[in-house]
PDB file of N, CA and C in Angstrom:
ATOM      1  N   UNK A   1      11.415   6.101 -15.716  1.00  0.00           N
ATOM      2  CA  UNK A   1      11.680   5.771 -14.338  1.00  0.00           C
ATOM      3  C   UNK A   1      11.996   7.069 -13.605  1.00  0.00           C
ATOM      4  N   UNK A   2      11.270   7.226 -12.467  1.00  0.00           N
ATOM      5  CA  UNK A   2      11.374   8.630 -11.684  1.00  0.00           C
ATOM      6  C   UNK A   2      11.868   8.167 -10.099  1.00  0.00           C
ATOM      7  N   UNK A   3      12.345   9.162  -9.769  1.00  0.00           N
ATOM      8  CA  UNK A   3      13.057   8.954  -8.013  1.00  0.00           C
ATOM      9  C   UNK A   3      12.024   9.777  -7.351  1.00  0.00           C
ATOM     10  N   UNK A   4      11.701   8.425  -6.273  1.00  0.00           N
ATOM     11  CA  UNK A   4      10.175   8.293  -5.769  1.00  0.00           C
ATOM     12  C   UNK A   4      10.119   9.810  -4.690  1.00  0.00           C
ATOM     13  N   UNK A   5      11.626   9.866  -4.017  1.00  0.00           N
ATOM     14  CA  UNK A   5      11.535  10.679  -3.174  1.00  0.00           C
ATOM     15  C   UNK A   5      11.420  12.658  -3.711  1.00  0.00           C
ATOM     16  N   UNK A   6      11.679  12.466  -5.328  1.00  0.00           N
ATOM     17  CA  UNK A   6      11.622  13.914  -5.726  1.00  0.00           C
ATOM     18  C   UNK A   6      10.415  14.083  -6.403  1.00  0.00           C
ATOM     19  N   UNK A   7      10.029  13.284  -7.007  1.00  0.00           N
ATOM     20  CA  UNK A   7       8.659  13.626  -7.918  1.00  0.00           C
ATOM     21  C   UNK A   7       7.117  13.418  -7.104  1.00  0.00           C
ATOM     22  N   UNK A   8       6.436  14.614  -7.596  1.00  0.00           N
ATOM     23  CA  UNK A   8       5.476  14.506  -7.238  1.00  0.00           C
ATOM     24  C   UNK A   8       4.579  13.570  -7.971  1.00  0.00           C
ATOM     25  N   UNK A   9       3.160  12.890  -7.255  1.00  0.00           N
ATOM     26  CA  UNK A   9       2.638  12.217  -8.168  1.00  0.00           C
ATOM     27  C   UNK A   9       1.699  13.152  -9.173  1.00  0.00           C
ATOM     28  N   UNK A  10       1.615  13.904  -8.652  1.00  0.00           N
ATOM     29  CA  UNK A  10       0.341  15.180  -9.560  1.00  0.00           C
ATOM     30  C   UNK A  10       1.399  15.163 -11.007  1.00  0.00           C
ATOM     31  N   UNK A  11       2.707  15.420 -10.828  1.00  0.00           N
ATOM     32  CA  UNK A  11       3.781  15.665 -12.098  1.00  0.00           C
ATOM     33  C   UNK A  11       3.726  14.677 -13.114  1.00  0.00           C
ATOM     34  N   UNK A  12       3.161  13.178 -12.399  1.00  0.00           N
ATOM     35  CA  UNK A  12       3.162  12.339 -12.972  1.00  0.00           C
ATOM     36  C   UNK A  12       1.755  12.092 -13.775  1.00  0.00           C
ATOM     37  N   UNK A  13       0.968  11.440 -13.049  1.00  0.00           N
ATOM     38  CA  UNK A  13      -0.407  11.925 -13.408  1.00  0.00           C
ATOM     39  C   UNK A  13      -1.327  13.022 -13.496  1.00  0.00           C
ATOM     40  N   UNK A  14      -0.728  13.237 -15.082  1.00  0.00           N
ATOM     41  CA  UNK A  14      -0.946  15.187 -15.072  1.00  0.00           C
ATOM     42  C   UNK A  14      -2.630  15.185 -15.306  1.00  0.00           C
ATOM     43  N   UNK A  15      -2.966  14.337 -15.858  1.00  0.00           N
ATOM     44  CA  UNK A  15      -4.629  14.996 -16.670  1.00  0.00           C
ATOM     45  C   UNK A  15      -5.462  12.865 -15.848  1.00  0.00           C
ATOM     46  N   UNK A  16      -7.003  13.234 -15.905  1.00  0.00           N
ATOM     47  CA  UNK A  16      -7.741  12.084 -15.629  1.00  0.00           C
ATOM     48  C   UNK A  16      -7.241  10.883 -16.883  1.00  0.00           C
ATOM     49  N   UNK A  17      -7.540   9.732 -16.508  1.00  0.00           N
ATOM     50  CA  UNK A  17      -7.308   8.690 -17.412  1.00  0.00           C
ATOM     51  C   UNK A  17      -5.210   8.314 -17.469  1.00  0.00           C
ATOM     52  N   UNK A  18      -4.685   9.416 -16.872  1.00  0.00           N
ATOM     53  CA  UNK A  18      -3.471   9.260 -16.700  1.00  0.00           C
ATOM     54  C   UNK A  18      -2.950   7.666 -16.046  1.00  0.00           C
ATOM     55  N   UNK A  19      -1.885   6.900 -16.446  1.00  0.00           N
ATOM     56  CA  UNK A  19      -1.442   6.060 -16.151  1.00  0.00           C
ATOM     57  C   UNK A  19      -0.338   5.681 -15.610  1.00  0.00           C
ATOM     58  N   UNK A  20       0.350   5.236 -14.330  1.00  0.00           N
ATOM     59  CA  UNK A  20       1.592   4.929 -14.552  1.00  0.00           C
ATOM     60  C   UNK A  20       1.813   3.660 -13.430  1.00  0.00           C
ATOM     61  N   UNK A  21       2.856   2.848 -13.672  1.00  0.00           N
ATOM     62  CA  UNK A  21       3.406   1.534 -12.421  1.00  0.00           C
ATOM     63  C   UNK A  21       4.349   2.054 -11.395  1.00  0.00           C
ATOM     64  N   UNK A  22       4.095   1.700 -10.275  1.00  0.00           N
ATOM     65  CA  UNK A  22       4.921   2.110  -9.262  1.00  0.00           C
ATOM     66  C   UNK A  22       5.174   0.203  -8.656  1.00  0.00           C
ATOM     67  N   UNK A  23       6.907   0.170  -8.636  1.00  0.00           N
ATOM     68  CA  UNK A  23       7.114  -0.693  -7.850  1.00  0.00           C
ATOM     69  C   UNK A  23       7.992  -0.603  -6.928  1.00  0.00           C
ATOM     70  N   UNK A  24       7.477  -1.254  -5.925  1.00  0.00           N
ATOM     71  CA  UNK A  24       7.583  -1.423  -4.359  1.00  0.00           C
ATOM     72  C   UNK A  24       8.287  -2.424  -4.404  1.00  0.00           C
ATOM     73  N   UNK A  25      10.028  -2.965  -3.745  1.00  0.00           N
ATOM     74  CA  UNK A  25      10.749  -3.668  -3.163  1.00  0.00           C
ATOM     75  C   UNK A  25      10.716  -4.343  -4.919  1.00  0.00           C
ATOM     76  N   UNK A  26      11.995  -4.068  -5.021  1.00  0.00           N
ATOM     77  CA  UNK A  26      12.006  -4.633  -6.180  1.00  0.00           C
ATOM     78  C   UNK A  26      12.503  -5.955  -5.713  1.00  0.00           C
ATOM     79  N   UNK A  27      13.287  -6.620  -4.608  1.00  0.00           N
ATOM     80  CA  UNK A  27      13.407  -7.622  -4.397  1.00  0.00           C
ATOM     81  C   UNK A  27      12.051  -8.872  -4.704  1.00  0.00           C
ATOM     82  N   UNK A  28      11.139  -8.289  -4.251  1.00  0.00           N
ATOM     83  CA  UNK A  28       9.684  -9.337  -4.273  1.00  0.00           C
ATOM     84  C   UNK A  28       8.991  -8.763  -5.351  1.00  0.00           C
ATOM     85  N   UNK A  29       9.204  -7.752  -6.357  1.00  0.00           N
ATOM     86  CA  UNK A  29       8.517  -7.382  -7.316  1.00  0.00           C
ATOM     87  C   UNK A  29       7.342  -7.169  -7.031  1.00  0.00           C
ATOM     88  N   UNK A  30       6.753  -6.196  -6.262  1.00  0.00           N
ATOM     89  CA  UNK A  30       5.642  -5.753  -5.897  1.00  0.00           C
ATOM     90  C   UNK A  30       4.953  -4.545  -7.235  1.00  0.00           C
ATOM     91  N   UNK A  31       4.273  -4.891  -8.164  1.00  0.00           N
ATOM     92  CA  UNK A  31       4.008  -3.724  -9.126  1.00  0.00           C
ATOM     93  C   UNK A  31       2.468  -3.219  -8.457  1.00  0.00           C
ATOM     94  N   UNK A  32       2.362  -1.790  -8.826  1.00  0.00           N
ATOM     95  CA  UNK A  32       1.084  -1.385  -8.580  1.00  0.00           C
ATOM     96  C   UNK A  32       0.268  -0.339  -9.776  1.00  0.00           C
ATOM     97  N   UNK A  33      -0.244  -0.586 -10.213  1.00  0.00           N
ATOM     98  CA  UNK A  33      -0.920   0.185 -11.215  1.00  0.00           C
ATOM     99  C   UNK A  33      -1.730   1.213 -10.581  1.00  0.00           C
ATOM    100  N   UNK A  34      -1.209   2.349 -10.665  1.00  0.00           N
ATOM    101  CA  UNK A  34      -2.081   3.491 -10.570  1.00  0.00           C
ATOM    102  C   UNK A  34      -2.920   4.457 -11.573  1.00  0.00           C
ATOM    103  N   UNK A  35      -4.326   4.564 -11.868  1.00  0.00           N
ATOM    104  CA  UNK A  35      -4.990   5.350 -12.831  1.00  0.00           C
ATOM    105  C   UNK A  35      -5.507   6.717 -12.307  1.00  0.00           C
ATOM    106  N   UNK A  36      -5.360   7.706 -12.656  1.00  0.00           N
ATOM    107  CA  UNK A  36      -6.173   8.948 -12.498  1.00  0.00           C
ATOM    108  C   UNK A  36      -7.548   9.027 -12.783  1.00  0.00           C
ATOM    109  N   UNK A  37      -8.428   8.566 -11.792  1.00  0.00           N
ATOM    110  CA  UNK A  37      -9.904   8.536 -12.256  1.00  0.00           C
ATOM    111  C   UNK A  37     -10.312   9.720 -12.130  1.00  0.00           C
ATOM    112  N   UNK A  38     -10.176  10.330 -11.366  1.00  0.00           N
ATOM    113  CA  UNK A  38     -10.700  11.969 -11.389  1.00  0.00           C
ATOM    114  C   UNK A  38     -10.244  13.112 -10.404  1.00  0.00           C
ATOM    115  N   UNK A  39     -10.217  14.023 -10.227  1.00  0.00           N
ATOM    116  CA  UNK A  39      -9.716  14.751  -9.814  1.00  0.00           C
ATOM    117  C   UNK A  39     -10.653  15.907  -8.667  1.00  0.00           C
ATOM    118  N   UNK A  40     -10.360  15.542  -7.462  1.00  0.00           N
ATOM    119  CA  UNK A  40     -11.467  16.217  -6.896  1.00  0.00           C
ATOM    120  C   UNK A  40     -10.699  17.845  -5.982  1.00  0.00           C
ATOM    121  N   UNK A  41     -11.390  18.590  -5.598  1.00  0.00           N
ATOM    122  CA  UNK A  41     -11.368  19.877  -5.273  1.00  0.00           C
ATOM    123  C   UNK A  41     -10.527  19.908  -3.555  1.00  0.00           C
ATOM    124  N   UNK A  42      -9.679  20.683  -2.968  1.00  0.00           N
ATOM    125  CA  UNK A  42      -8.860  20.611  -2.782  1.00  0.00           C
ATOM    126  C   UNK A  42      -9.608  20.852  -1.239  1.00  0.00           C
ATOM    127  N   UNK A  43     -10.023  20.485   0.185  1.00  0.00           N
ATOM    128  CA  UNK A  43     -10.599  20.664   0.982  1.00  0.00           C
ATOM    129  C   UNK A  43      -9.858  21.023   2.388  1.00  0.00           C
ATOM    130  N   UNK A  44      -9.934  22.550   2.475  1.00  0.00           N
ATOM    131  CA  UNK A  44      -9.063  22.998   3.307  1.00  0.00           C
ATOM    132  C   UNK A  44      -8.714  22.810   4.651  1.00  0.00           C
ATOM    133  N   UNK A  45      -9.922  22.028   4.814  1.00  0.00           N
ATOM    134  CA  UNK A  45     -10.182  21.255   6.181  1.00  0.00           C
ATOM    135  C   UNK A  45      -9.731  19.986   6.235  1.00  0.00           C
ATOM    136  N   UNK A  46      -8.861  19.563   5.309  1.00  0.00           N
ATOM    137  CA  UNK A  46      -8.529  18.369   5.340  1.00  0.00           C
ATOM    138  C   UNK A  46      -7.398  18.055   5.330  1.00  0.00           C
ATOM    139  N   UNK A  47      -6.286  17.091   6.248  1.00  0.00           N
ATOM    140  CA  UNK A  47      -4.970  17.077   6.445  1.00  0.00           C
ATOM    141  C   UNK A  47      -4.476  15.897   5.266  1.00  0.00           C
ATOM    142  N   UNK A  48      -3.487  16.489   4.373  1.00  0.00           N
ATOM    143  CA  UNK A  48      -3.435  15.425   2.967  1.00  0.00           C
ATOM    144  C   UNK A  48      -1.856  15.171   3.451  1.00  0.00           C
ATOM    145  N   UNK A  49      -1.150  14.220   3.101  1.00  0.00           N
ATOM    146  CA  UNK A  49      -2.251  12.678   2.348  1.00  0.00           C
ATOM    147  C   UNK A  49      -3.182  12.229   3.270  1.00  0.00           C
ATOM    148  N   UNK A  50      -4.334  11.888   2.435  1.00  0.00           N
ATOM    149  CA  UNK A  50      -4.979  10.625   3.604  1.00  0.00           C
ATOM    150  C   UNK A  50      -5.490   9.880   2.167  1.00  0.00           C
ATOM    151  N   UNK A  51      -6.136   8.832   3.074  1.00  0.00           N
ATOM    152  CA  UNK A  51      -6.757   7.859   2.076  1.00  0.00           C
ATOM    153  C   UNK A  51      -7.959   7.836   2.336  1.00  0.00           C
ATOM    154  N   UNK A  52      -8.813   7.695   1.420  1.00  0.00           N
ATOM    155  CA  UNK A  52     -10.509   7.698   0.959  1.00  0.00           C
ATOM    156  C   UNK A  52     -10.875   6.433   1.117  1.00  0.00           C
ATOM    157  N   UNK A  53     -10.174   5.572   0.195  1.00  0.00           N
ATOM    158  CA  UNK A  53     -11.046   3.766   0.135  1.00  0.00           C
ATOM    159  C   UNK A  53      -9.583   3.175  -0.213  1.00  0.00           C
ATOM    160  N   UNK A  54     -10.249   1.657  -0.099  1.00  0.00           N
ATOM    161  CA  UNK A  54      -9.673   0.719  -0.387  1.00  0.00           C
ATOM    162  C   UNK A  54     -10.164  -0.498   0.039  1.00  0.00           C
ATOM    163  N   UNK A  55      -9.200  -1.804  -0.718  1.00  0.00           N
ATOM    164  CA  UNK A  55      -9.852  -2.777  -0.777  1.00  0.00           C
ATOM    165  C   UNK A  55      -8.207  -3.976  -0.292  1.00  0.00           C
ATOM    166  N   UNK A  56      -8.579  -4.973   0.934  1.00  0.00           N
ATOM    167  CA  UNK A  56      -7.665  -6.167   0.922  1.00  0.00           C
ATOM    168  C   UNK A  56      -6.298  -5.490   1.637  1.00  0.00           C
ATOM    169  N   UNK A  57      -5.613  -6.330   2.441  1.00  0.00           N
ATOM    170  CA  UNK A  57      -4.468  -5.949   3.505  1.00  0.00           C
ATOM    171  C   UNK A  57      -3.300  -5.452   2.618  1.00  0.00           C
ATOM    172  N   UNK A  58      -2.423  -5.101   3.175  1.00  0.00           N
ATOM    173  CA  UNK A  58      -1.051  -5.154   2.487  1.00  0.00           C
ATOM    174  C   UNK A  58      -0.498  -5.803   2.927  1.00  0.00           C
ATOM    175  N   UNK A  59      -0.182  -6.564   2.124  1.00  0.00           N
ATOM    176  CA  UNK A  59       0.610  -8.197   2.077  1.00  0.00           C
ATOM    177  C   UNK A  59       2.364  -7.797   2.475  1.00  0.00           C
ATOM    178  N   UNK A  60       2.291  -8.222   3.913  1.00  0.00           N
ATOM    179  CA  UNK A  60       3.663  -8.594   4.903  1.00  0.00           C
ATOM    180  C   UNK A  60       4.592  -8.272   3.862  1.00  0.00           C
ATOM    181  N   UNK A  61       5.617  -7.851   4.822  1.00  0.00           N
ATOM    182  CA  UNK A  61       6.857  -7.529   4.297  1.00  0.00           C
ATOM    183  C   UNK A  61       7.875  -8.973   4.000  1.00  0.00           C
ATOM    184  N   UNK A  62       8.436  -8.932   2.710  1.00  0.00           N
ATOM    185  CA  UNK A  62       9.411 -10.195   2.645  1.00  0.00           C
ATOM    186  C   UNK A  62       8.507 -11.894   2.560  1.00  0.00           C
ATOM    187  N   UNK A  63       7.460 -11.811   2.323  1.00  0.00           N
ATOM    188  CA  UNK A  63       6.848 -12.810   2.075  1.00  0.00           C
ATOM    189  C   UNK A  63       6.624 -13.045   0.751  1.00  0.00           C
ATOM    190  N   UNK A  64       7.674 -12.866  -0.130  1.00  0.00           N
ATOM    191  CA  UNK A  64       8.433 -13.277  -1.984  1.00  0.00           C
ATOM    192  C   UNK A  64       7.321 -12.978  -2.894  1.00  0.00           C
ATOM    193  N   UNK A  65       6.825 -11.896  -2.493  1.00  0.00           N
ATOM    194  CA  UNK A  65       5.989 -11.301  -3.798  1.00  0.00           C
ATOM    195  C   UNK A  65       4.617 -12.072  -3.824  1.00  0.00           C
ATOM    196  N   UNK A  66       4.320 -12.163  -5.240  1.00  0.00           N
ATOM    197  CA  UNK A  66       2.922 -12.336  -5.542  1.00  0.00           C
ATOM    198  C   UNK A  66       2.764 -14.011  -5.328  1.00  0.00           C
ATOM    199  N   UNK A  67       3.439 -14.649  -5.726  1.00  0.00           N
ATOM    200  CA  UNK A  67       3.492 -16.288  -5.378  1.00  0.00           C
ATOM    201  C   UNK A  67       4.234 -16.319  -3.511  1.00  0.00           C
ATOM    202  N   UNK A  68       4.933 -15.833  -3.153  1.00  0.00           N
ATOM    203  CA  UNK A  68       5.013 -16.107  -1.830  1.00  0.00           C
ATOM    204  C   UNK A  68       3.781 -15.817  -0.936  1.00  0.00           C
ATOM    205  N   UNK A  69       3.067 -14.726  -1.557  1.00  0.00           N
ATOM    206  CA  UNK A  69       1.886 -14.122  -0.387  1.00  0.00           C
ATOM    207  C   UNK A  69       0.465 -15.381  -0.772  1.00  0.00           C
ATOM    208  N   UNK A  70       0.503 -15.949  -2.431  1.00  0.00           N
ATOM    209  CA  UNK A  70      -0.569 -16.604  -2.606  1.00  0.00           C
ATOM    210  C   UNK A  70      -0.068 -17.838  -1.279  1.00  0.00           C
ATOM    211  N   UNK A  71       1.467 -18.529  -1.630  1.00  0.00           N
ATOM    212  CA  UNK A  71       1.730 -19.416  -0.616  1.00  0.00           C
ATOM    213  C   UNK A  71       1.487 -19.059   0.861  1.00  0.00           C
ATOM    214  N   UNK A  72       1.748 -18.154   1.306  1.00  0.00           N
ATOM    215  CA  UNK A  72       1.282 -17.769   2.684  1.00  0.00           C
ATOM    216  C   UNK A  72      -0.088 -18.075   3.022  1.00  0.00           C
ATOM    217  N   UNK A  73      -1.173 -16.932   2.223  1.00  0.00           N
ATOM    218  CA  UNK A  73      -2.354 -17.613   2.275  1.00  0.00           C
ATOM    219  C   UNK A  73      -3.047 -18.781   2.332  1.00  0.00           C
ATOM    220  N   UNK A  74      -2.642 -19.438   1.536  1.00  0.00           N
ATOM    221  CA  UNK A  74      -2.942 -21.141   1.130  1.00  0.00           C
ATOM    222  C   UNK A  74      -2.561 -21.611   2.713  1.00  0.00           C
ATOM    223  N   UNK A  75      -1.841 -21.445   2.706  1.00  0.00           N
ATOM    224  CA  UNK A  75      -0.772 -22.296   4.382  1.00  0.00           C
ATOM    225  C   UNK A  75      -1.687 -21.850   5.340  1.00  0.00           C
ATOM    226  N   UNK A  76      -1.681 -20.415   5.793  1.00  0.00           N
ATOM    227  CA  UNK A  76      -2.948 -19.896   6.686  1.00  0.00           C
ATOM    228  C   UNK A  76      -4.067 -20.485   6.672  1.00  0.00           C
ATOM    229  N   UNK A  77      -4.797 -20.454   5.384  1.00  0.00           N
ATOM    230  CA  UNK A  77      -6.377 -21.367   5.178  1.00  0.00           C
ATOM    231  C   UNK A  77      -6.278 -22.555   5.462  1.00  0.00           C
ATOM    232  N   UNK A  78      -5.146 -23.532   5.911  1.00  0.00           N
ATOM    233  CA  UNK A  78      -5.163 -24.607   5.789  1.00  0.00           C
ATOM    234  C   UNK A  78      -5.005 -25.804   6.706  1.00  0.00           C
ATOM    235  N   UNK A  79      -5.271 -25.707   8.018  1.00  0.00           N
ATOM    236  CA  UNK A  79      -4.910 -26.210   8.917  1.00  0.00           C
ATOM    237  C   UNK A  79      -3.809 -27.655   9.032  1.00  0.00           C
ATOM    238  N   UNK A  80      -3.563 -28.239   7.478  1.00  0.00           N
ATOM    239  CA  UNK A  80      -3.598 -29.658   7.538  1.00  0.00           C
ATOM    240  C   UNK A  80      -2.249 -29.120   6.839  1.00  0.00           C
ATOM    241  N   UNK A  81      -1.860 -27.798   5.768  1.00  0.00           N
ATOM    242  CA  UNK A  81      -0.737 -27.328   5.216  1.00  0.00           C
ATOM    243  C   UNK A  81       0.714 -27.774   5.888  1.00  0.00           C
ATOM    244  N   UNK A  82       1.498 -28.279   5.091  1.00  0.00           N
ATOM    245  CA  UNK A  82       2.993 -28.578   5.231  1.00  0.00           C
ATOM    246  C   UNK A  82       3.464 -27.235   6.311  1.00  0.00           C
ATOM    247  N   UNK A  83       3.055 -25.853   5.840  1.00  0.00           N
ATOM    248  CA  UNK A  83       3.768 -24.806   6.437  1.00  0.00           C
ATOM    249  C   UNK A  83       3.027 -24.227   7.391  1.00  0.00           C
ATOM    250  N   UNK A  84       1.527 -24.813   8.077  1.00  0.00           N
ATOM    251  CA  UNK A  84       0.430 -23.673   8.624  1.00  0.00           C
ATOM    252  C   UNK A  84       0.729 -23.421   9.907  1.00  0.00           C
ATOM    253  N   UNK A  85       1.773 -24.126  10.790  1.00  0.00           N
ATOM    254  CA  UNK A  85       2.075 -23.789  12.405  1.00  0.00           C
ATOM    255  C   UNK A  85       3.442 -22.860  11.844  1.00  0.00           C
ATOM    256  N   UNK A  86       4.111 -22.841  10.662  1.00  0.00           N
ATOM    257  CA  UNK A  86       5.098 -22.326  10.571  1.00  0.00           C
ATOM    258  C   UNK A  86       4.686 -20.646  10.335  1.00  0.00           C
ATOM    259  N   UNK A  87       3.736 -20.362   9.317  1.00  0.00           N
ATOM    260  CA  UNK A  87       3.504 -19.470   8.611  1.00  0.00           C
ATOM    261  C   UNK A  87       2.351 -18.425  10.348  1.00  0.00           C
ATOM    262  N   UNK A  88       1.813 -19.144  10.706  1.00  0.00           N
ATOM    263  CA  UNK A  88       0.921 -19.024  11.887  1.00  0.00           C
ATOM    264  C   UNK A  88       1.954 -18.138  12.846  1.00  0.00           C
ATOM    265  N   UNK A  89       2.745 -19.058  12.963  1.00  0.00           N
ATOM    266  CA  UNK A  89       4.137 -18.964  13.818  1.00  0.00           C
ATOM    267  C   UNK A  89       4.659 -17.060  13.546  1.00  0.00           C
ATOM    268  N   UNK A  90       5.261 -17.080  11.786  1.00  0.00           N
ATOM    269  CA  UNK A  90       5.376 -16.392  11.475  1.00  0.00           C
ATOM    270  C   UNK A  90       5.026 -14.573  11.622  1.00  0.00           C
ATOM    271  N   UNK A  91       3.378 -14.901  11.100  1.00  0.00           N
ATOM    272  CA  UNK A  91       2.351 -13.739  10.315  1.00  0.00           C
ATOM    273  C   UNK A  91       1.500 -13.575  11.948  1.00  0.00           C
ATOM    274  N   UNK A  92       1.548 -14.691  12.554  1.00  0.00           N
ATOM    275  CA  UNK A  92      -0.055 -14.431  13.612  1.00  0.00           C
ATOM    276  C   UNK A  92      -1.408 -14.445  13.197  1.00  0.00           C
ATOM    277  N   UNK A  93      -2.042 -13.507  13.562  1.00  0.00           N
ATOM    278  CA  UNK A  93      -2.914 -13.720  12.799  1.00  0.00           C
ATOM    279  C   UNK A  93      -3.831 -12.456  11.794  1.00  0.00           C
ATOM    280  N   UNK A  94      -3.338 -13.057  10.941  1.00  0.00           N
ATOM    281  CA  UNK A  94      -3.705 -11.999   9.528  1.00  0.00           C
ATOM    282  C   UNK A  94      -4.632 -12.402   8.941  1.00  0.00           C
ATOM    283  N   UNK A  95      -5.593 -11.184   8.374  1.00  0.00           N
ATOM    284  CA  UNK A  95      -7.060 -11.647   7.319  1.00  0.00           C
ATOM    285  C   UNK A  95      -6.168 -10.796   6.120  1.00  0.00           C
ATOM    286  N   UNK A  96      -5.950 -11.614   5.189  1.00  0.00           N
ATOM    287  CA  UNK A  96      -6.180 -10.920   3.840  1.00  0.00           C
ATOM    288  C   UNK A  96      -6.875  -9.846   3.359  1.00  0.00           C
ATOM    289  N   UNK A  97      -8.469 -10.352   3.742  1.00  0.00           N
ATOM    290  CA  UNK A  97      -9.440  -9.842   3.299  1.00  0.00           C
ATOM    291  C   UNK A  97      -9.808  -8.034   3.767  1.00  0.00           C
ATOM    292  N   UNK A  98      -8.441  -8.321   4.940  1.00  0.00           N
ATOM    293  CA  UNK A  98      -8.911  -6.755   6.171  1.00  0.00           C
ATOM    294  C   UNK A  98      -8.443  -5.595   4.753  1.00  0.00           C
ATOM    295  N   UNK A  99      -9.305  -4.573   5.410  1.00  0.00           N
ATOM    296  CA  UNK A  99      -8.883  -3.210   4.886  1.00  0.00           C
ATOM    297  C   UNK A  99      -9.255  -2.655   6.187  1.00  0.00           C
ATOM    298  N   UNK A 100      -8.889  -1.141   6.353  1.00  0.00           N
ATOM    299  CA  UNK A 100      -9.250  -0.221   7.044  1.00  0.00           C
ATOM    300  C   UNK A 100      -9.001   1.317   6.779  1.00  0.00           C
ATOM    301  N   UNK A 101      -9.409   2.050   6.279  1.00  0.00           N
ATOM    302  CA  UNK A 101      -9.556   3.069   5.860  1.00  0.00           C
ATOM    303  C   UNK A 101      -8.370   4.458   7.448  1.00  0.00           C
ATOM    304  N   UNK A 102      -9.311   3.588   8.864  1.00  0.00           N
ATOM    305  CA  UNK A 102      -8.004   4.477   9.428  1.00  0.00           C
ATOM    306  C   UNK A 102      -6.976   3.957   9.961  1.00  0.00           C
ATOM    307  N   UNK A 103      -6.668   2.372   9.842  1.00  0.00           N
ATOM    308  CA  UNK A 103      -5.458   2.292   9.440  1.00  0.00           C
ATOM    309  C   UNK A 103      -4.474   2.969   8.949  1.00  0.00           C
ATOM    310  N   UNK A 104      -4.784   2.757   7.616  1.00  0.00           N
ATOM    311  CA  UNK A 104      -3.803   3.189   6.763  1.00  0.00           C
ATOM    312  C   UNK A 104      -3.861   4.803   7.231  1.00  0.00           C
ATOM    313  N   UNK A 105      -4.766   5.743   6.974  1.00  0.00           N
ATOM    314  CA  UNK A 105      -4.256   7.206   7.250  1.00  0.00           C
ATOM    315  C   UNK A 105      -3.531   6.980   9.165  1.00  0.00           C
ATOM    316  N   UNK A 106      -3.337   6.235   9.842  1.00  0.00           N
ATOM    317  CA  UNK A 106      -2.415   6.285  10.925  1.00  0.00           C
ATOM    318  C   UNK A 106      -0.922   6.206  10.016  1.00  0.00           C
ATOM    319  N   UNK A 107      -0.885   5.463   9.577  1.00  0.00           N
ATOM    320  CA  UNK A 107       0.739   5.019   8.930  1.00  0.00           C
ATOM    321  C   UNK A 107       0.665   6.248   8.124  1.00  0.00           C
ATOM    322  N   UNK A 108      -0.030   7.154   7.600  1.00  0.00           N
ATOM    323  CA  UNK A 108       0.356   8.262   6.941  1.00  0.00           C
ATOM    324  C   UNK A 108       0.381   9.582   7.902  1.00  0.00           C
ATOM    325  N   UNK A 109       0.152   9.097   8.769  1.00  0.00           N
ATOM    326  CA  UNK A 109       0.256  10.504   9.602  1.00  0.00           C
ATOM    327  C   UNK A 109       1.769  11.077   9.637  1.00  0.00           C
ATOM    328  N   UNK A 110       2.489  10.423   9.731  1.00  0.00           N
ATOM    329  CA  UNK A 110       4.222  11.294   9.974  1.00  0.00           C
ATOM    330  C   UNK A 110       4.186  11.905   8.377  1.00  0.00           C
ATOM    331  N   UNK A 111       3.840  11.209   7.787  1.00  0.00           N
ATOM    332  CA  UNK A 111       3.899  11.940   5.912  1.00  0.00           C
ATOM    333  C   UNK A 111       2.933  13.226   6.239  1.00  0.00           C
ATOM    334  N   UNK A 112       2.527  13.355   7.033  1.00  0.00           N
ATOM    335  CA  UNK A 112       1.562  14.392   7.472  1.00  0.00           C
ATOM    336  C   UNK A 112       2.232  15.469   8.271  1.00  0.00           C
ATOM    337  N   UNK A 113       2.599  15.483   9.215  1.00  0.00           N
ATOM    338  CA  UNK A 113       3.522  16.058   9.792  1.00  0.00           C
ATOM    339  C   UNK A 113       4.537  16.573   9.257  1.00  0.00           C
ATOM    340  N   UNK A 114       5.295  15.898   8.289  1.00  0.00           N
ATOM    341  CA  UNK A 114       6.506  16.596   7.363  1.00  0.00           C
ATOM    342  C   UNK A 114       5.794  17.731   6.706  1.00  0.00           C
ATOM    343  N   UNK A 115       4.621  17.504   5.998  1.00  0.00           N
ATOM    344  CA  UNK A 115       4.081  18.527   4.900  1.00  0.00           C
ATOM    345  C   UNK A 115       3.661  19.772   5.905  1.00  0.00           C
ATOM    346  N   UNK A 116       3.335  19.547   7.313  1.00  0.00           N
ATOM    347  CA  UNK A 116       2.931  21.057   7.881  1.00  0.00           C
ATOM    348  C   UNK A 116       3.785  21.136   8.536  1.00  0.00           C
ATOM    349  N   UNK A 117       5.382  20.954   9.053  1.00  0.00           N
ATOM    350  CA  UNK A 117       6.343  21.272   9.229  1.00  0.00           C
ATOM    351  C   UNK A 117       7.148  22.975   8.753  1.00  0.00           C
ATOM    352  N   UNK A 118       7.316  23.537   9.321  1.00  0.00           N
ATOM    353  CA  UNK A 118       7.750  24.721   8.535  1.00  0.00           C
ATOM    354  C   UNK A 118       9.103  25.004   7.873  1.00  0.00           C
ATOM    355  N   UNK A 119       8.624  25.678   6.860  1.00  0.00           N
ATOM    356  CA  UNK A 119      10.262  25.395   6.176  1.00  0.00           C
ATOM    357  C   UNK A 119      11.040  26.851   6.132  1.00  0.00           C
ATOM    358  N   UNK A 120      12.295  26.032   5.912  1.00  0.00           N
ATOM    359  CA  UNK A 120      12.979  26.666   6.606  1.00  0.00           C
ATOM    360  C   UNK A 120      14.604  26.637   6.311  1.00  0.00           C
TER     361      UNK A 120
END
């Protein structure tokens, strides 16, 4: 177990095929499996972190983990659902299915800003 805010992930996943779990809100038990598939060349023109790909939303905050978000969903798809004006009410309107590539590098931009910050 490492403290998220001191370790780097490179420290962690030292070589390709490297493995490790990172969990998020341990209240809702969010686990994420991360693998080192490969390791690409360092592009000076490029402001890091960002993100390359991905796949499916990130599932709302406080909606009880992996069985609360399946229940959310279900309720959303469901017009006729015990909870679907509640959950509607709730979430608004959310696709599961969304990804967005510049999404997510917006929410990483201040992680961006810290790293070209000068130190000091």
């Amino acid at each position: 177990m490492e403290n998220e805010r001191t370790v780097r992930l490179s420290g962690i996943l030292a070589r390709v095929g490297s493995k490790a779990i990172y969990t998020y809100d341990f209240g809702d038990s969010w686990e994420h499996g991360i693998v080192l598939e490969k390791r690409l060349p360092v592009d000076p023109n490029m402001t890091y972190p960002v993100c390359t790909d991905g796949q499916l939303t990130c599932p709302p905050e406080d909606c009880g983990g992996i069985p609360g978000f399946y229940d959310l969903v279900e309720a959303l798809n469901d017009p006729n659902h015990e909870r679907h004006e509640e959950m509607l009410d709730w979430i608004g309107d959310f696709d599961p299915q969304a990804f967005s590539v510049d999404k997510v590098n917006r929410v990483l931009t201040p992680a961006r800003r810290r790293r070209k910050a000068p130190q000091g």
